[in-house]
N, C-alpha and C. Protein backbone atom coordinates (compact mmCIF):
# COMPACT_ATOMS: atom_id res chain seq x y z
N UNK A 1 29.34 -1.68 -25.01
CA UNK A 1 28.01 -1.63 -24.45
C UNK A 1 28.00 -2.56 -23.24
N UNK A 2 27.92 -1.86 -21.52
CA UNK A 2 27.91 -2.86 -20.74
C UNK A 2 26.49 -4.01 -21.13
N UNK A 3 26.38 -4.77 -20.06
CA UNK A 3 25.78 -6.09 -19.96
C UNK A 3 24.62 -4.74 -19.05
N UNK A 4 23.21 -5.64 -18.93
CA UNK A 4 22.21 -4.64 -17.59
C UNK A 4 22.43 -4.99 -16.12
N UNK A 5 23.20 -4.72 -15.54
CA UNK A 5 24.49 -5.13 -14.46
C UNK A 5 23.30 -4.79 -13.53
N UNK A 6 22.99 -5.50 -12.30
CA UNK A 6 22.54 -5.25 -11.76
C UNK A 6 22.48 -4.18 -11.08
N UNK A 7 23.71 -3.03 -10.87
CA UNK A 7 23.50 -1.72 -10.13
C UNK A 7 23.13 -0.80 -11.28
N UNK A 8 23.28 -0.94 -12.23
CA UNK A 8 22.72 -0.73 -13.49
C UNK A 8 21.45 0.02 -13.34
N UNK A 9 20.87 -1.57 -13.46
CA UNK A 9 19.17 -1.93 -13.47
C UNK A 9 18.57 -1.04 -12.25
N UNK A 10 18.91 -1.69 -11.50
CA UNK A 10 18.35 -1.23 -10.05
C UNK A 10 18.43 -0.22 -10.13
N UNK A 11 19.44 0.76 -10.20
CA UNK A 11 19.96 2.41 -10.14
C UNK A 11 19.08 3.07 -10.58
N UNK A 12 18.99 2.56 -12.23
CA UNK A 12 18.02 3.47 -12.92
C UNK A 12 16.49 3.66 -12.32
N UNK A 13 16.48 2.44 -11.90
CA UNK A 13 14.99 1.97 -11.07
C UNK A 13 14.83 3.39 -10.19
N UNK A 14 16.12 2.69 -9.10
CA UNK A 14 16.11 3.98 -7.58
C UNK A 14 15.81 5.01 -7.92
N UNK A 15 16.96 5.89 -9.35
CA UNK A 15 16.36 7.13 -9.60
C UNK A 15 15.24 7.42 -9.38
N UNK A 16 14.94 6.64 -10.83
CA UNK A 16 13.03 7.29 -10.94
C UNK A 16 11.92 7.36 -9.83
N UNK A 17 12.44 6.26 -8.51
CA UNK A 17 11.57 5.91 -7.67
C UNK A 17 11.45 7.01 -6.96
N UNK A 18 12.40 7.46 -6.40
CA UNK A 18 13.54 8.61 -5.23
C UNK A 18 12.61 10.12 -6.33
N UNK A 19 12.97 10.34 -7.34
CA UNK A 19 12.22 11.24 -8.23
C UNK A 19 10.60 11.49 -8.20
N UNK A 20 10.12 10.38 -8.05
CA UNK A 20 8.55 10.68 -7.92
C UNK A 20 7.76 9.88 -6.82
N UNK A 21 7.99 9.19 -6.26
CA UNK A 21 7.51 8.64 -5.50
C UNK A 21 7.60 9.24 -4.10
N UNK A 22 5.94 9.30 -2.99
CA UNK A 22 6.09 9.87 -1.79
C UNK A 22 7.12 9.61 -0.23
N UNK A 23 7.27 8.42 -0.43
CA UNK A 23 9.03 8.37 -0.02
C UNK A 23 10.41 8.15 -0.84
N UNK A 24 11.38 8.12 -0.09
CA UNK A 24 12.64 7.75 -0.67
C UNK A 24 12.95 6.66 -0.34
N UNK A 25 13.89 5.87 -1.13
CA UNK A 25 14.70 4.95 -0.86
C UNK A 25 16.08 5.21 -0.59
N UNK A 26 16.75 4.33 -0.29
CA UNK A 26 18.12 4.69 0.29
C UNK A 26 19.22 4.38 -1.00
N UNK A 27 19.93 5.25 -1.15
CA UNK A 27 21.15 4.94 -2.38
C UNK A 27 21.69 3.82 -1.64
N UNK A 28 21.82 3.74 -0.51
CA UNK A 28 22.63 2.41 -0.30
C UNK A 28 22.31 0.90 -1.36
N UNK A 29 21.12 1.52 -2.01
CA UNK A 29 20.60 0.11 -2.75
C UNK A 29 21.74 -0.22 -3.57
N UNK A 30 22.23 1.02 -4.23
CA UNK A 30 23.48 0.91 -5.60
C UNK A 30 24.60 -0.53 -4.99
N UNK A 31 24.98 -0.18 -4.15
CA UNK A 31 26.15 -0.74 -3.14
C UNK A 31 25.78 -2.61 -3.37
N UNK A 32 24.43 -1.98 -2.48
CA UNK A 32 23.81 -3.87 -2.34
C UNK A 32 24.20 -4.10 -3.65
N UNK A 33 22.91 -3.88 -4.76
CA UNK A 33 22.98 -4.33 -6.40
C UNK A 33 24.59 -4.99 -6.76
N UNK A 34 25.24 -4.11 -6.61
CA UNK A 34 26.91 -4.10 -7.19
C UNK A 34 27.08 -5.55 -6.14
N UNK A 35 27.51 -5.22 -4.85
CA UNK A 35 28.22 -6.33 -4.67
C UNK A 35 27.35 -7.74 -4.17
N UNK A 36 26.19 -7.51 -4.19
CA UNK A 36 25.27 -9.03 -4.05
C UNK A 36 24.25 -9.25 -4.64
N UNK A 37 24.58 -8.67 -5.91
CA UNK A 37 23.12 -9.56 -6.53
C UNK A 37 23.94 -9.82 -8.11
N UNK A 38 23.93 -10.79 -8.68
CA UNK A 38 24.25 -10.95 -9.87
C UNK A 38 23.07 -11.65 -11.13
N UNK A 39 23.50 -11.59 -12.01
CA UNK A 39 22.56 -11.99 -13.51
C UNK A 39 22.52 -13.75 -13.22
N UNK A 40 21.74 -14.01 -13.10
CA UNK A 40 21.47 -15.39 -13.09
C UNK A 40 21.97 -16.08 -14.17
N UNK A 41 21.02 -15.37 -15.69
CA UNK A 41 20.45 -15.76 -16.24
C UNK A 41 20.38 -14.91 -17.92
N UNK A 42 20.81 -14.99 -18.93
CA UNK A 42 20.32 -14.10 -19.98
C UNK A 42 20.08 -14.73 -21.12
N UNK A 43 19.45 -14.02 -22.02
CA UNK A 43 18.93 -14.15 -23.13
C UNK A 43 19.11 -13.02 -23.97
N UNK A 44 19.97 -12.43 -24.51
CA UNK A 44 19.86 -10.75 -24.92
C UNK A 44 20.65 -10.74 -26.12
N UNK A 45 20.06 -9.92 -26.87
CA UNK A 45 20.89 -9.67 -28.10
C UNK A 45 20.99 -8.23 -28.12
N UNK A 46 22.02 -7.61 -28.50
CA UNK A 46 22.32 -6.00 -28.64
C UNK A 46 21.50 -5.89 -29.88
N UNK A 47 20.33 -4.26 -29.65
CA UNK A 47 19.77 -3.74 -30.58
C UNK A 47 20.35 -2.36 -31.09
N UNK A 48 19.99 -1.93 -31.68
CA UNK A 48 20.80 -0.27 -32.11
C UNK A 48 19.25 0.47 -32.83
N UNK A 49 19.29 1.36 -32.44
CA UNK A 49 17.63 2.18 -32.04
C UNK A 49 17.96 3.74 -32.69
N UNK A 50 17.42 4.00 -33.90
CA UNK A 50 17.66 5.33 -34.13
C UNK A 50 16.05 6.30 -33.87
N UNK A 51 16.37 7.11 -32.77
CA UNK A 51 15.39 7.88 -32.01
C UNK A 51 16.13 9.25 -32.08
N UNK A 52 14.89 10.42 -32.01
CA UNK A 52 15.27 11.64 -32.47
C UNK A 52 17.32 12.03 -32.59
N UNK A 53 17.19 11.61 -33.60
CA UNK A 53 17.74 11.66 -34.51
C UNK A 53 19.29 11.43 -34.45
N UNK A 54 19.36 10.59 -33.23
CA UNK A 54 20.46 9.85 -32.89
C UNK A 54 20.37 8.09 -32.49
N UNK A 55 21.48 7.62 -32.81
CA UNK A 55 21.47 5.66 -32.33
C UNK A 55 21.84 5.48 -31.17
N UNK A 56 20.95 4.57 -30.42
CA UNK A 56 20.94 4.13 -28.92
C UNK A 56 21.38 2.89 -28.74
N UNK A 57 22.22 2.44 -28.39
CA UNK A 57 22.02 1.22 -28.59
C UNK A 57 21.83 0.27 -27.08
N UNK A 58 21.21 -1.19 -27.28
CA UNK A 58 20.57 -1.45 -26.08
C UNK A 58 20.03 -2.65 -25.73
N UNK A 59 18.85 -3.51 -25.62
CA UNK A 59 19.40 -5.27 -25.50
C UNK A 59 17.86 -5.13 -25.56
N UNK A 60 17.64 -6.29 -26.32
CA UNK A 60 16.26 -7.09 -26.70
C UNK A 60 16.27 -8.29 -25.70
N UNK A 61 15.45 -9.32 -25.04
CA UNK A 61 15.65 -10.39 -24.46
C UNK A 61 15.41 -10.49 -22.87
N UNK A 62 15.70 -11.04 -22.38
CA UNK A 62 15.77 -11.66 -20.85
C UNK A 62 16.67 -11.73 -19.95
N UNK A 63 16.63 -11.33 -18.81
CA UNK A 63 18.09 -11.10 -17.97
C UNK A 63 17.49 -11.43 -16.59
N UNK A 64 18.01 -12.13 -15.89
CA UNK A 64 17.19 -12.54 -14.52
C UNK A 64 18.47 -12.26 -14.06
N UNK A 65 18.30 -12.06 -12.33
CA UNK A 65 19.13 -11.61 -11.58
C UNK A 65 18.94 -12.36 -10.15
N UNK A 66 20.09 -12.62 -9.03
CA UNK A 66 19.74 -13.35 -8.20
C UNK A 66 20.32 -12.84 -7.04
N UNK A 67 19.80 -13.03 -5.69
CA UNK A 67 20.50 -12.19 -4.90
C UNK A 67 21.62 -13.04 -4.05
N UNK A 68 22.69 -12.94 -4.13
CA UNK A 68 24.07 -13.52 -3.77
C UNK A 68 24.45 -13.87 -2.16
N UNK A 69 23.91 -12.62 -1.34
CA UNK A 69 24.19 -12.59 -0.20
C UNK A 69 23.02 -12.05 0.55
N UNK A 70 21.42 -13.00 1.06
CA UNK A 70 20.51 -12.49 1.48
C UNK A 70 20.09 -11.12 2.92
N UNK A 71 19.80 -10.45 2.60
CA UNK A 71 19.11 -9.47 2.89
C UNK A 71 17.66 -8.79 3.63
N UNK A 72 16.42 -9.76 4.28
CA UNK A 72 15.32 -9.01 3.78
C UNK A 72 14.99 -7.86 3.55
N UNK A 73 16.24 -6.92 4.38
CA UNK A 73 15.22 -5.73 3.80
C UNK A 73 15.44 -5.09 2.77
N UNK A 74 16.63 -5.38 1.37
CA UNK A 74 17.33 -5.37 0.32
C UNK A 74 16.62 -6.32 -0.77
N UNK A 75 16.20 -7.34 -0.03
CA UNK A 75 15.47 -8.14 -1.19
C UNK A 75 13.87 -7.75 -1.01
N UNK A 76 13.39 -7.03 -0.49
CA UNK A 76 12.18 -6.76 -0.39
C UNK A 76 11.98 -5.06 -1.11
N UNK A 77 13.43 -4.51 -1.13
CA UNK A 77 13.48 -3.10 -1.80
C UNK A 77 13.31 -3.76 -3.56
N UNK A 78 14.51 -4.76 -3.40
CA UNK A 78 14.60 -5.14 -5.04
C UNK A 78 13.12 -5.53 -6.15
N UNK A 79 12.81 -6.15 -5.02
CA UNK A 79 11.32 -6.83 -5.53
C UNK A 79 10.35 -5.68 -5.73
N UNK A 80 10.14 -4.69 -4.68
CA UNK A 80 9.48 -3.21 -4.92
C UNK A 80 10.19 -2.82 -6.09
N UNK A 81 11.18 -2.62 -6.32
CA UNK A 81 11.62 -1.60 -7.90
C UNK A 81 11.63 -2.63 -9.02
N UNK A 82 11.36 -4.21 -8.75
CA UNK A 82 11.46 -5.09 -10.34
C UNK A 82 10.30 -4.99 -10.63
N UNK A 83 9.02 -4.75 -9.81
CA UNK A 83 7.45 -4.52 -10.13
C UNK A 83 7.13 -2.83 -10.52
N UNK A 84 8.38 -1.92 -10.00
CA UNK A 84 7.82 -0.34 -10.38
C UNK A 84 8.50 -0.58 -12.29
N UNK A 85 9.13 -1.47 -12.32
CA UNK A 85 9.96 -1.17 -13.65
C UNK A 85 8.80 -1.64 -14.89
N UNK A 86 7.78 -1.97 -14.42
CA UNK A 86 6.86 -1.97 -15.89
C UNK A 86 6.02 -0.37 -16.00
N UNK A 87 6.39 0.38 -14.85
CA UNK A 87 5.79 1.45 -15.33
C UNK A 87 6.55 2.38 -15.16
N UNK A 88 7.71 2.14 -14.54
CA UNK A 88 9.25 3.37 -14.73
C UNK A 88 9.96 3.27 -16.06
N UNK A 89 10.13 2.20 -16.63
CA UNK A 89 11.35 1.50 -17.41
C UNK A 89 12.66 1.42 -16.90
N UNK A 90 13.42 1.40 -18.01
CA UNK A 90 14.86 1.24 -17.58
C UNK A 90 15.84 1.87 -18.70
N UNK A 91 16.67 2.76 -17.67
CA UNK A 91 17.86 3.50 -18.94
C UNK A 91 17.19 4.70 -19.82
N UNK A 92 17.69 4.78 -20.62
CA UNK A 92 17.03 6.15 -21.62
C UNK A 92 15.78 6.00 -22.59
N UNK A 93 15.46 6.89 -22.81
CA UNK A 93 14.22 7.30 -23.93
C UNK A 93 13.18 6.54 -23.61
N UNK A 94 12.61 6.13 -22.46
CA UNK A 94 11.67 5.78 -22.38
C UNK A 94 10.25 6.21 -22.99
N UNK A 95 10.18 7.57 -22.88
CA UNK A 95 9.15 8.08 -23.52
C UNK A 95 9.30 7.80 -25.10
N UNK A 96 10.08 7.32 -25.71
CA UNK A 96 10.10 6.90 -26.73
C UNK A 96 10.17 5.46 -27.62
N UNK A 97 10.09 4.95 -26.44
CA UNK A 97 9.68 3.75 -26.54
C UNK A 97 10.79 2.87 -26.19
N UNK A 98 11.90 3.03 -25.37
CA UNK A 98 12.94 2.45 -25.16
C UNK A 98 13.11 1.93 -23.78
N UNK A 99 13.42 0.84 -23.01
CA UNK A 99 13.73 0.77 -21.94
C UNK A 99 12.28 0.24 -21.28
N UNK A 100 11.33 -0.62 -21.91
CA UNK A 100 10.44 -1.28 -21.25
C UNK A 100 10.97 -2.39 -20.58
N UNK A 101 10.32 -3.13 -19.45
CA UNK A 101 10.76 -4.15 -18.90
C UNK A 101 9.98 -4.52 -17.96
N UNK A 102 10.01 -5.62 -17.70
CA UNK A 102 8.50 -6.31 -16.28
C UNK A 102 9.37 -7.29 -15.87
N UNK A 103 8.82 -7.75 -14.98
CA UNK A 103 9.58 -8.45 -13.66
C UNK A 103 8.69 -9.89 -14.46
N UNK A 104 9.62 -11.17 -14.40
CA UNK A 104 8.63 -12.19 -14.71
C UNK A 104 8.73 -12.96 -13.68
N UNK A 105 7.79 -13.96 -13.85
CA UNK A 105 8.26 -15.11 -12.70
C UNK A 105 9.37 -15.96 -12.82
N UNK A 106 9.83 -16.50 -11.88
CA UNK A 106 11.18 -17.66 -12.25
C UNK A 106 11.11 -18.36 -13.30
N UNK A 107 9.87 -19.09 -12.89
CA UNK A 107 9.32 -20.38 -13.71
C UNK A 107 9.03 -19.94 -14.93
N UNK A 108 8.59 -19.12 -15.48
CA UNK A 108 8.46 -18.94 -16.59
C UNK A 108 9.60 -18.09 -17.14
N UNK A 109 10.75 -17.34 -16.62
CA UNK A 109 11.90 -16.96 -17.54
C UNK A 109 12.83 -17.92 -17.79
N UNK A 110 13.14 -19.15 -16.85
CA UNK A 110 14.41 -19.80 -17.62
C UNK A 110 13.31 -21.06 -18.41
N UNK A 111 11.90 -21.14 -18.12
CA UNK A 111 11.42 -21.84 -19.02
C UNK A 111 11.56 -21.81 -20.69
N UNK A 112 11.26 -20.42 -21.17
CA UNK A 112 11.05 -20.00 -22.14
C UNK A 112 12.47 -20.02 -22.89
């Protein structure tokens, strides 16, 4: 089971965004994610999820991410898709309750 790797995260993000939203974004995001932005930060424990009528398995917890090699107009895409991800999710079965996630503040994720 990978780690939520930042081209990961983001990717799944881009999809959904690129999918419904009245513009596009650029796949170039995948590229950025992969080679300049890494996990700061985690808190995660692997869960295993039995949903129509197969096991998912997938991470409970906290994962912050940081951007490696600045950007603005890459860190201003990232920040647009870490705020669409409380109402896109992330990864599979969302409609089933899998793959929620919200953007927190700094201060309060490595607080906690």
């Amino acid at each position: 089971m990978p780690l939520p790797l930042p081209e990961l995260v983001f990717g799944s993000l881009l999809e959904r965004w690129n999918a419904y939203a009245p513009f596009t974004l650029s796949p170039g995001l995948r590229d950025f994610a992969r080679e300049c932005v890494g996990i700061s930060h985690y808190d995660l424990k692997a869960w295993v999820v039995s949903v129509a009528g197969g096991r998912h398995a997938g991470f409970v917890g906290r994962c912050g991410y940081r951007v490696l090699r600045y950007d603005p107009y890459w860190a201003r895409v990232l920040c647009l898709l870490a705020d669409y991800a409380a109402y896109a999710g992330v990864g599979i079965k969302m409609a089933m309750g899998m793959g929620a996630c919200r953007r927190a503040d700094l201060d309060s994720a490595v607080s906690d």
